[in-house]
C-alpha atoms as a PDB file:
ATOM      1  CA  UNK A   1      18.472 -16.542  32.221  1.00  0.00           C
ATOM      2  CA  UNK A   2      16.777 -19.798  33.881  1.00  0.00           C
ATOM      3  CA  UNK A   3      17.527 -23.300  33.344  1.00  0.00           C
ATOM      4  CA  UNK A   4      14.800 -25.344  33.603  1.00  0.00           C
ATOM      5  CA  UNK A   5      16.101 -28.554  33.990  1.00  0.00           C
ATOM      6  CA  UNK A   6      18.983 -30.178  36.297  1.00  0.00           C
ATOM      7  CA  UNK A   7      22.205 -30.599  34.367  1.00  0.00           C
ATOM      8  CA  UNK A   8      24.380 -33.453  36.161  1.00  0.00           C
ATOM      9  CA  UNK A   9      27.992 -34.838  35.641  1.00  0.00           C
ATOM     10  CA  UNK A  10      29.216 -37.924  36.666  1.00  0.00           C
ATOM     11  CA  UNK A  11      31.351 -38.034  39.818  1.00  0.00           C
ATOM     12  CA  UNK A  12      33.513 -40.131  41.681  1.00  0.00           C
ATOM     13  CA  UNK A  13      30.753 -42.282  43.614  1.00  0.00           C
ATOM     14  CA  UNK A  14      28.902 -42.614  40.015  1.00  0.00           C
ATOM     15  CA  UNK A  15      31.820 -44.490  38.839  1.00  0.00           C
ATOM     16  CA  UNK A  16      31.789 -46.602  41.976  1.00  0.00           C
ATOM     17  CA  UNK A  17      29.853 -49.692  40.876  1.00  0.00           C
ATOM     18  CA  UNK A  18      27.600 -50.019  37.996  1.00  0.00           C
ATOM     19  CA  UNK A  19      28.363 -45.789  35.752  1.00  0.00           C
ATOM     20  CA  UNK A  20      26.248 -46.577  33.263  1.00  0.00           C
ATOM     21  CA  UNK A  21      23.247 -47.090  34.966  1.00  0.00           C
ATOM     22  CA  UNK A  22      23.921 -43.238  35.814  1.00  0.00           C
ATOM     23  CA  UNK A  23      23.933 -42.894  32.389  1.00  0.00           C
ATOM     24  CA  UNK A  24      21.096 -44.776  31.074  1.00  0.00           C
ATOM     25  CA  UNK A  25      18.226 -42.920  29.067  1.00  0.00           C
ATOM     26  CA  UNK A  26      15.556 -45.414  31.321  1.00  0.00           C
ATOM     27  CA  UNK A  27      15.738 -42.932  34.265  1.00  0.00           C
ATOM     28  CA  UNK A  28      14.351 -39.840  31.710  1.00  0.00           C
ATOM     29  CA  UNK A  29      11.390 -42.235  31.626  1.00  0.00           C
ATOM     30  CA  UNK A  30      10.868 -41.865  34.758  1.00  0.00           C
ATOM     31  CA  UNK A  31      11.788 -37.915  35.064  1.00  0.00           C
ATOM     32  CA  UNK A  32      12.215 -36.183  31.903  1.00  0.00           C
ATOM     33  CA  UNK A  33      14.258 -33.649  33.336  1.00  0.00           C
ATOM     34  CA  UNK A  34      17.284 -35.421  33.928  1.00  0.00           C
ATOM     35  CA  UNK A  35      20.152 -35.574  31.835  1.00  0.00           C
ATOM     36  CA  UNK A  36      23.313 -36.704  32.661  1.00  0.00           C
ATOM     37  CA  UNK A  37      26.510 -37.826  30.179  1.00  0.00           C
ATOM     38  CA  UNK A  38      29.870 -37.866  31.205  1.00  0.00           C
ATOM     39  CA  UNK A  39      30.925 -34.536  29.048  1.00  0.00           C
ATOM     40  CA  UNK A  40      28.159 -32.434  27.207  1.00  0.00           C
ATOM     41  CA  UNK A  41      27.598 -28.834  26.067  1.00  0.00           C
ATOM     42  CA  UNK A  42      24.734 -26.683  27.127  1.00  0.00           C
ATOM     43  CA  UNK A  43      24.364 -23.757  25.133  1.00  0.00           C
ATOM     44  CA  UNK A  44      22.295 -20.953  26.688  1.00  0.00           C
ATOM     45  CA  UNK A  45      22.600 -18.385  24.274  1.00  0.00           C
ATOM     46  CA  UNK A  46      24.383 -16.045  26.576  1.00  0.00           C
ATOM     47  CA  UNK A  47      26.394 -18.337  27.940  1.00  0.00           C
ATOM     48  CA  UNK A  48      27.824 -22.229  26.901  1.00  0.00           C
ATOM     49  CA  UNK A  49      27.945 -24.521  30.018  1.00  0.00           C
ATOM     50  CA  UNK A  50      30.846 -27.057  28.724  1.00  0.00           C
ATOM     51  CA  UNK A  51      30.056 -30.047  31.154  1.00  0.00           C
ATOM     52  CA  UNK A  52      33.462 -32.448  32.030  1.00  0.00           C
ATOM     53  CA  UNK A  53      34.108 -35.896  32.975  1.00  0.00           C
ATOM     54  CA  UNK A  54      36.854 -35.204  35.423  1.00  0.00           C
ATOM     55  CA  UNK A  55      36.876 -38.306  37.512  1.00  0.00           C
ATOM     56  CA  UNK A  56      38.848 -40.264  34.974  1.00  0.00           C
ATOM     57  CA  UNK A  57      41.693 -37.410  35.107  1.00  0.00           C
ATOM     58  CA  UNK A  58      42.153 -38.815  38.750  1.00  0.00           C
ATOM     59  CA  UNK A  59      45.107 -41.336  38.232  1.00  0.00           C
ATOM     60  CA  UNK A  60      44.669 -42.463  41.904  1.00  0.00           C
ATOM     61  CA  UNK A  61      41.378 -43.855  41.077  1.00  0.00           C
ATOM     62  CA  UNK A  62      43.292 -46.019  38.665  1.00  0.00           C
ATOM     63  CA  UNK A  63      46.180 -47.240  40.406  1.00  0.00           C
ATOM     64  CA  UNK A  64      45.365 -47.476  44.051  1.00  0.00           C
ATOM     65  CA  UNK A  65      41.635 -47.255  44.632  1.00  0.00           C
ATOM     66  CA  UNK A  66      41.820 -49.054  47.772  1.00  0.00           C
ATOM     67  CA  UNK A  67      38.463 -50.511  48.612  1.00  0.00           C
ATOM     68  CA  UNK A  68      36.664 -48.608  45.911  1.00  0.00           C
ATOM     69  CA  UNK A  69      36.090 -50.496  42.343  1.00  0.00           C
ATOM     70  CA  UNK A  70      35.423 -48.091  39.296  1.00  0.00           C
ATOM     71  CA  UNK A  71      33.637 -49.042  36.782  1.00  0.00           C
ATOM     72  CA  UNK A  72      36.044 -48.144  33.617  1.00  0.00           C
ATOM     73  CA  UNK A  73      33.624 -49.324  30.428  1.00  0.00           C
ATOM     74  CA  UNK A  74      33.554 -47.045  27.560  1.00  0.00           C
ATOM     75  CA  UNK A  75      36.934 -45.067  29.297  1.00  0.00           C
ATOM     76  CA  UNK A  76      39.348 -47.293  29.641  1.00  0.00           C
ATOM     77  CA  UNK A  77      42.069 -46.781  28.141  1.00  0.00           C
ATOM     78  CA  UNK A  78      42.454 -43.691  29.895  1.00  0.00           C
ATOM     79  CA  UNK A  79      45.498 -41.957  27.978  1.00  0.00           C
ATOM     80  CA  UNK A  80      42.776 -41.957  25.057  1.00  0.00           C
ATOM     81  CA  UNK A  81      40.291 -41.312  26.476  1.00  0.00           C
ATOM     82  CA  UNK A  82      41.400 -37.753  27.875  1.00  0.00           C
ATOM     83  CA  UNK A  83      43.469 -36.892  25.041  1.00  0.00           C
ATOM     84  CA  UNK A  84      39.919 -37.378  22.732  1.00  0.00           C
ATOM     85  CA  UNK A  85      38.464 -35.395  25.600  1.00  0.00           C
ATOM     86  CA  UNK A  86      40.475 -32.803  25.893  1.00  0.00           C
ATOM     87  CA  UNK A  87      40.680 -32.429  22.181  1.00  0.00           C
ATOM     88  CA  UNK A  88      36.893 -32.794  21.082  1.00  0.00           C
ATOM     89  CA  UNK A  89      36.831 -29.768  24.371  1.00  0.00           C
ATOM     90  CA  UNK A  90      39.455 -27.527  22.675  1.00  0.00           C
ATOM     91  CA  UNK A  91      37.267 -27.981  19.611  1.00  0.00           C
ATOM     92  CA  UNK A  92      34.049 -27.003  20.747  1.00  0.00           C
ATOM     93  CA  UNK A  93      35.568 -24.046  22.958  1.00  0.00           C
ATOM     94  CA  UNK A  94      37.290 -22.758  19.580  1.00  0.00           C
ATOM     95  CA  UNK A  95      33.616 -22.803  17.808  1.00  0.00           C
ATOM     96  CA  UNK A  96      31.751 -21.061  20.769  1.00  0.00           C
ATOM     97  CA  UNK A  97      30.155 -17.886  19.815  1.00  0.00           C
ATOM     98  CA  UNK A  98      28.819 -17.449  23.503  1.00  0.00           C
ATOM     99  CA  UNK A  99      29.687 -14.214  25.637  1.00  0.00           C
ATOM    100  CA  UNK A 100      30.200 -16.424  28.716  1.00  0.00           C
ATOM    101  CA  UNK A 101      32.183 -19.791  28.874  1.00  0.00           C
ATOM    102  CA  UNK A 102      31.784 -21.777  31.765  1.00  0.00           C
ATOM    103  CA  UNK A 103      32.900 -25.301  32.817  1.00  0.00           C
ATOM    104  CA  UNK A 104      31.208 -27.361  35.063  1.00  0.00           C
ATOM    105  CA  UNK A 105      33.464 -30.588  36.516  1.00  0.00           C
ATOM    106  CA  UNK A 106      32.668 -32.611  39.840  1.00  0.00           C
ATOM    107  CA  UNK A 107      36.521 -32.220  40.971  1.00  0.00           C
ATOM    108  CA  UNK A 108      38.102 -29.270  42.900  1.00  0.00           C
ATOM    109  CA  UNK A 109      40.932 -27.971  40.414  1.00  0.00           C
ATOM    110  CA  UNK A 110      41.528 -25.165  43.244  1.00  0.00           C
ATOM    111  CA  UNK A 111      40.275 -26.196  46.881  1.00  0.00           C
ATOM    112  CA  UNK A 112      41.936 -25.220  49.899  1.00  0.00           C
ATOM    113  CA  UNK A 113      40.012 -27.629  51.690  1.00  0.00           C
ATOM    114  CA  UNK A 114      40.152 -31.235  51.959  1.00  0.00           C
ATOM    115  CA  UNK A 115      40.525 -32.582  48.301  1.00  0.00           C
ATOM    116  CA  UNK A 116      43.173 -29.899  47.822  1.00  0.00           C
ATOM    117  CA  UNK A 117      43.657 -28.889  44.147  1.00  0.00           C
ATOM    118  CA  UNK A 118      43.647 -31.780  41.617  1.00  0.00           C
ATOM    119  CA  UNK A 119      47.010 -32.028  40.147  1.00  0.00           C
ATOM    120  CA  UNK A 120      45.992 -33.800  37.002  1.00  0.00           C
ATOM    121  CA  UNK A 121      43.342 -31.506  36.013  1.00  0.00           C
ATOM    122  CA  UNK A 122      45.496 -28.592  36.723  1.00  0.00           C
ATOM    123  CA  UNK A 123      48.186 -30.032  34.225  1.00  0.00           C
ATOM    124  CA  UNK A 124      46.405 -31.571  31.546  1.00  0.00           C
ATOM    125  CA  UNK A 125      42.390 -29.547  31.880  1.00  0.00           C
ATOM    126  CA  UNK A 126      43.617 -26.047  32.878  1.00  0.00           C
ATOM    127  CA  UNK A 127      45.564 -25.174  29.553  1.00  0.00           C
ATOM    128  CA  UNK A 128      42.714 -25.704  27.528  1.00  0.00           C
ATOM    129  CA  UNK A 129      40.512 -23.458  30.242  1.00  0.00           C
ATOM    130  CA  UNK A 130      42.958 -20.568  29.742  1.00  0.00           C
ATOM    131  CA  UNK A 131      43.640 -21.165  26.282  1.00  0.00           C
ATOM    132  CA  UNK A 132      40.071 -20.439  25.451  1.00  0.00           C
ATOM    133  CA  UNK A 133      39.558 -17.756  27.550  1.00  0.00           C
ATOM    134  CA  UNK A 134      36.980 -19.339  30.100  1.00  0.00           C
ATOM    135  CA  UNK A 135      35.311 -17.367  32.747  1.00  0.00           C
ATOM    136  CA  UNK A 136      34.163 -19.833  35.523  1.00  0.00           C
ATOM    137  CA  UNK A 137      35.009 -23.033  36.720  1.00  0.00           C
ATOM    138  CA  UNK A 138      32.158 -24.297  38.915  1.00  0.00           C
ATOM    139  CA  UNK A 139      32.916 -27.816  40.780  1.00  0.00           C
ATOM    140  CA  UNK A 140      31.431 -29.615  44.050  1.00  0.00           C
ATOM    141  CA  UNK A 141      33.966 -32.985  45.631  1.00  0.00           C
ATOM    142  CA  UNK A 142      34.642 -30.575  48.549  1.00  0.00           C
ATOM    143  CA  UNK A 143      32.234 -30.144  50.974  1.00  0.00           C
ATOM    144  CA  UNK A 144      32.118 -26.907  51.298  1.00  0.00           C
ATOM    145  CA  UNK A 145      31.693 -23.402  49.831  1.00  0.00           C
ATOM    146  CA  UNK A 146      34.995 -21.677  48.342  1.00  0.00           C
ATOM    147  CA  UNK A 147      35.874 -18.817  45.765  1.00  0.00           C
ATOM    148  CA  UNK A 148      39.323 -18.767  44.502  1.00  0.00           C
ATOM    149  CA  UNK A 149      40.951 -16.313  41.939  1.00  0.00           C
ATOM    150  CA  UNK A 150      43.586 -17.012  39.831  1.00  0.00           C
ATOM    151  CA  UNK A 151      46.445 -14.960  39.960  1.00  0.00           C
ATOM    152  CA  UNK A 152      47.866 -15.284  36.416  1.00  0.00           C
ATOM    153  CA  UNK A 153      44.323 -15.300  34.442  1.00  0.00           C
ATOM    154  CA  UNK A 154      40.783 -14.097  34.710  1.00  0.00           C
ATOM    155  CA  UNK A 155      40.088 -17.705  35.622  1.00  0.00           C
ATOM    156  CA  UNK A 156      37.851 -17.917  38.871  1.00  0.00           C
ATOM    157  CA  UNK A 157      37.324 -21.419  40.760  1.00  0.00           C
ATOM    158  CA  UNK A 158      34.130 -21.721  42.778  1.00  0.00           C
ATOM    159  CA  UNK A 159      33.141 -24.778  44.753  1.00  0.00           C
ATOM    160  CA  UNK A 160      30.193 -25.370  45.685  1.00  0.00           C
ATOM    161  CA  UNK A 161      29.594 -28.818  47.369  1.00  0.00           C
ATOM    162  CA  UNK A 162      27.906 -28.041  50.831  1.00  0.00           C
ATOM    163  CA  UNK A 163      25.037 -29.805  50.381  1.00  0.00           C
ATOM    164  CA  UNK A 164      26.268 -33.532  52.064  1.00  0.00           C
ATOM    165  CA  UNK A 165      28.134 -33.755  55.619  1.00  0.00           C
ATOM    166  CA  UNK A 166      30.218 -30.809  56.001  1.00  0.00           C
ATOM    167  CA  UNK A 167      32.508 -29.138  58.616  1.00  0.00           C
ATOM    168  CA  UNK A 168      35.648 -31.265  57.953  1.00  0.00           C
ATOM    169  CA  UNK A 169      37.810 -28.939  59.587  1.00  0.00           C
ATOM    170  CA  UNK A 170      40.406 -28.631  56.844  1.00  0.00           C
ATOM    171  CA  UNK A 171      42.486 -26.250  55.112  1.00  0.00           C
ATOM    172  CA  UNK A 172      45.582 -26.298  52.933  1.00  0.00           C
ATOM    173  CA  UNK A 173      45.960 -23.127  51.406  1.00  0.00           C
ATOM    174  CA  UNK A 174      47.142 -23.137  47.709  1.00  0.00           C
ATOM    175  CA  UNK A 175      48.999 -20.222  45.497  1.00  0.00           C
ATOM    176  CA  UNK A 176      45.511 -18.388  44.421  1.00  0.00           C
ATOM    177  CA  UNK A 177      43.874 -15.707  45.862  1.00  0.00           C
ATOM    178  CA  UNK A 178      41.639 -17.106  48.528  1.00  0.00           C
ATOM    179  CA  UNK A 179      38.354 -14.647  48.030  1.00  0.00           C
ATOM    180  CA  UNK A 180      35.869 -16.748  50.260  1.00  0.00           C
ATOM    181  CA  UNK A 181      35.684 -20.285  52.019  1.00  0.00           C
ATOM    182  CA  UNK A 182      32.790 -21.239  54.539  1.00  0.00           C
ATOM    183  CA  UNK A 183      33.482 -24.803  55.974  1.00  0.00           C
ATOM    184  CA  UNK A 184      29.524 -25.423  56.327  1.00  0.00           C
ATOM    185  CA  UNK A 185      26.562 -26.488  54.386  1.00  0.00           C
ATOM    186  CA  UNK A 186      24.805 -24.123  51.961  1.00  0.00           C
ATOM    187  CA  UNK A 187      24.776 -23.686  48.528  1.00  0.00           C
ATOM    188  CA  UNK A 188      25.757 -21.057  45.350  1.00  0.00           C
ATOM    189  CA  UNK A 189      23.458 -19.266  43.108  1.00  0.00           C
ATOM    190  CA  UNK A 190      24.666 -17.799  39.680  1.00  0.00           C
ATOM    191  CA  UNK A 191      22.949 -15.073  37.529  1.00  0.00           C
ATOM    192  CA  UNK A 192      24.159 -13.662  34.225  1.00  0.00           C
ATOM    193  CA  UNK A 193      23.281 -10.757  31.649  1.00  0.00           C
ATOM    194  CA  UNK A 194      25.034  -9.479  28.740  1.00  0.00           C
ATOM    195  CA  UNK A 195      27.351  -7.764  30.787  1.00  0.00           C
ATOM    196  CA  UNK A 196      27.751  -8.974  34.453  1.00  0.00           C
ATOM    197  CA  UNK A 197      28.114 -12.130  36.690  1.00  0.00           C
ATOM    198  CA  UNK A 198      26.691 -12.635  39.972  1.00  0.00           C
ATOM    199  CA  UNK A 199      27.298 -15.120  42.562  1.00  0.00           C
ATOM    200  CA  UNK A 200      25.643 -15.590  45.874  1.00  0.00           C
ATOM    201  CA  UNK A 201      26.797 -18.053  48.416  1.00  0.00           C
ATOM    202  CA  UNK A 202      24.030 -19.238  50.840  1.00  0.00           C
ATOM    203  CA  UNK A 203      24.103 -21.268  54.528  1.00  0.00           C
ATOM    204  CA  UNK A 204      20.963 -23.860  54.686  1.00  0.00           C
ATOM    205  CA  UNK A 205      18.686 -21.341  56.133  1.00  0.00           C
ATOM    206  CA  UNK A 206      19.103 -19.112  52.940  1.00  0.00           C
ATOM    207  CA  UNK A 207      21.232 -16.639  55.004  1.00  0.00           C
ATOM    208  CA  UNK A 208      23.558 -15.177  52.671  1.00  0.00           C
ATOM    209  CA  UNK A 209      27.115 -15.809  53.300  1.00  0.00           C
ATOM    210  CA  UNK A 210      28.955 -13.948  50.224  1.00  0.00           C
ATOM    211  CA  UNK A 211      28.503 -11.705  47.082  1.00  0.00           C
ATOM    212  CA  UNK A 212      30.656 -11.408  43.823  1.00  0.00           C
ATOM    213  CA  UNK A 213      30.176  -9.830  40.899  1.00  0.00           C
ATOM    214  CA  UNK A 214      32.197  -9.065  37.949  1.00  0.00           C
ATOM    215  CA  UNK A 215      31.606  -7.464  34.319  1.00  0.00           C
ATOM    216  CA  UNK A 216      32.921  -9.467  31.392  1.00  0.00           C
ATOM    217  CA  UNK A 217      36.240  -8.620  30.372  1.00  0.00           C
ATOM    218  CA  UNK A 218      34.385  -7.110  26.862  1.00  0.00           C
ATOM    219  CA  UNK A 219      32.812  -5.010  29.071  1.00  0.00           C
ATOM    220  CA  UNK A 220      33.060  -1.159  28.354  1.00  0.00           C
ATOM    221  CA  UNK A 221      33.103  -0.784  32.562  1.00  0.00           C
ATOM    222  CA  UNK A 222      35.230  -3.527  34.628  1.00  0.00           C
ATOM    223  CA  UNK A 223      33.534  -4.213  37.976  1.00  0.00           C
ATOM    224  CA  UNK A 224      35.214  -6.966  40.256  1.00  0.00           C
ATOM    225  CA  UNK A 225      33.830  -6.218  44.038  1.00  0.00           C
ATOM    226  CA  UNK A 226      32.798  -8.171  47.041  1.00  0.00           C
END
């Protein structure tokens, strides 16, 4: 499975300033490959890619964002905003046919590194994760490379957000299962079939730094290895 095209999500230093610029259909006139909402679905067949606005979920960003200004318009208020999210997400999880469901957020929701886990997404965004049986959650924030396992679901966090300054020199473990964290730069690779995942974690010079795969849980076979 290949996707052609680059599938982004706003983050925090989107909503720093003028977001819907981000968001305006002018810059697929100038590349038609880029697409980028604040919460969209990307079915694959195989697998649906449920894409999240988690930056609003961030209550700090609200009530003490120092010498940041966010620009709020079309989210504000937020108590709406996420409970319309969060529903219209339970929804379209419910209706998924796909063997694979994996959500894609800019925020760390498990991060033993410097952005920690994010408190509000764990409250209000996890439920709905394990509710509907989700496989993956794939976020960046953290500049670094991390795979956590939770210990009371399938649920497995990777980060992968090495690709900006790195090498903060942080860690704050959390209650997971800590599988792999490189402090660096590099990047993640993910490739599905019917039956298995595979992740690769990479350093800049395309040395690899990790390996995990795992069958799907409606796998005949359960493989879960390093």
């Amino acid at each position: 499975m290949v996707l052609s095209y680059p599938f982004s999500v706003l983050g925090n230093h989107d909503y720093r300033g003028n977001a819907l610029a981000q968001l305006s259909p002018v810059l697929r006139k100038i590349d038609d490959r880029f697409i980028c909402m604040r919460s969209f679905i990307v079915n694959a067949e195989l697998v649906d890619f449920f894409f999240v606005d988690t930056t609003p979920f961030q209550l700090e960003y609200w009530t003490h964002p120092g010498k940041h200004r966010y620009d709020w318009r079309g989210v504000a208020p937020r108590g709406n905003y996420l409970a319309n999210l969060l529903k219209d997400l339970d929804v379209a999880m419910k209706k998924s046919t796909a063997r694979w469901k994996i959500v894609v957020g800019h925020h760390t929701m498990r991060s033993v590194s410097e952005h920690r886990d994010t408190e509000e997404l764990l409250e209000l965004l996890l439920p709905v994760l394990k509710d509907n049986g989700v496989d993956f959650y794939i976020n960046g924030h953290d500049h670094c490379l991390e795979h956590i396992s939770s210990r009371d679901s399938p649920l497995q966090y990777f980060t992968s957000g090495g690709g900006s300054k790195a090498w903060r020199g942080v860690f704050h473990p959390n209650k997971d299962k800590l599988r792999f964290f490189y402090d660096g730069q590099g990047f993640m690779s993910l490739q599905l079939n019917q039956d298995q995942a595979h992740f690769i974690f990479y350093d800049v010079f395309g040395n690899i730094l990790y390996r995990w795969s795992s069958r799907h849980p409606q796998s005949s076979t359960y493989l879960d290895e390093e």
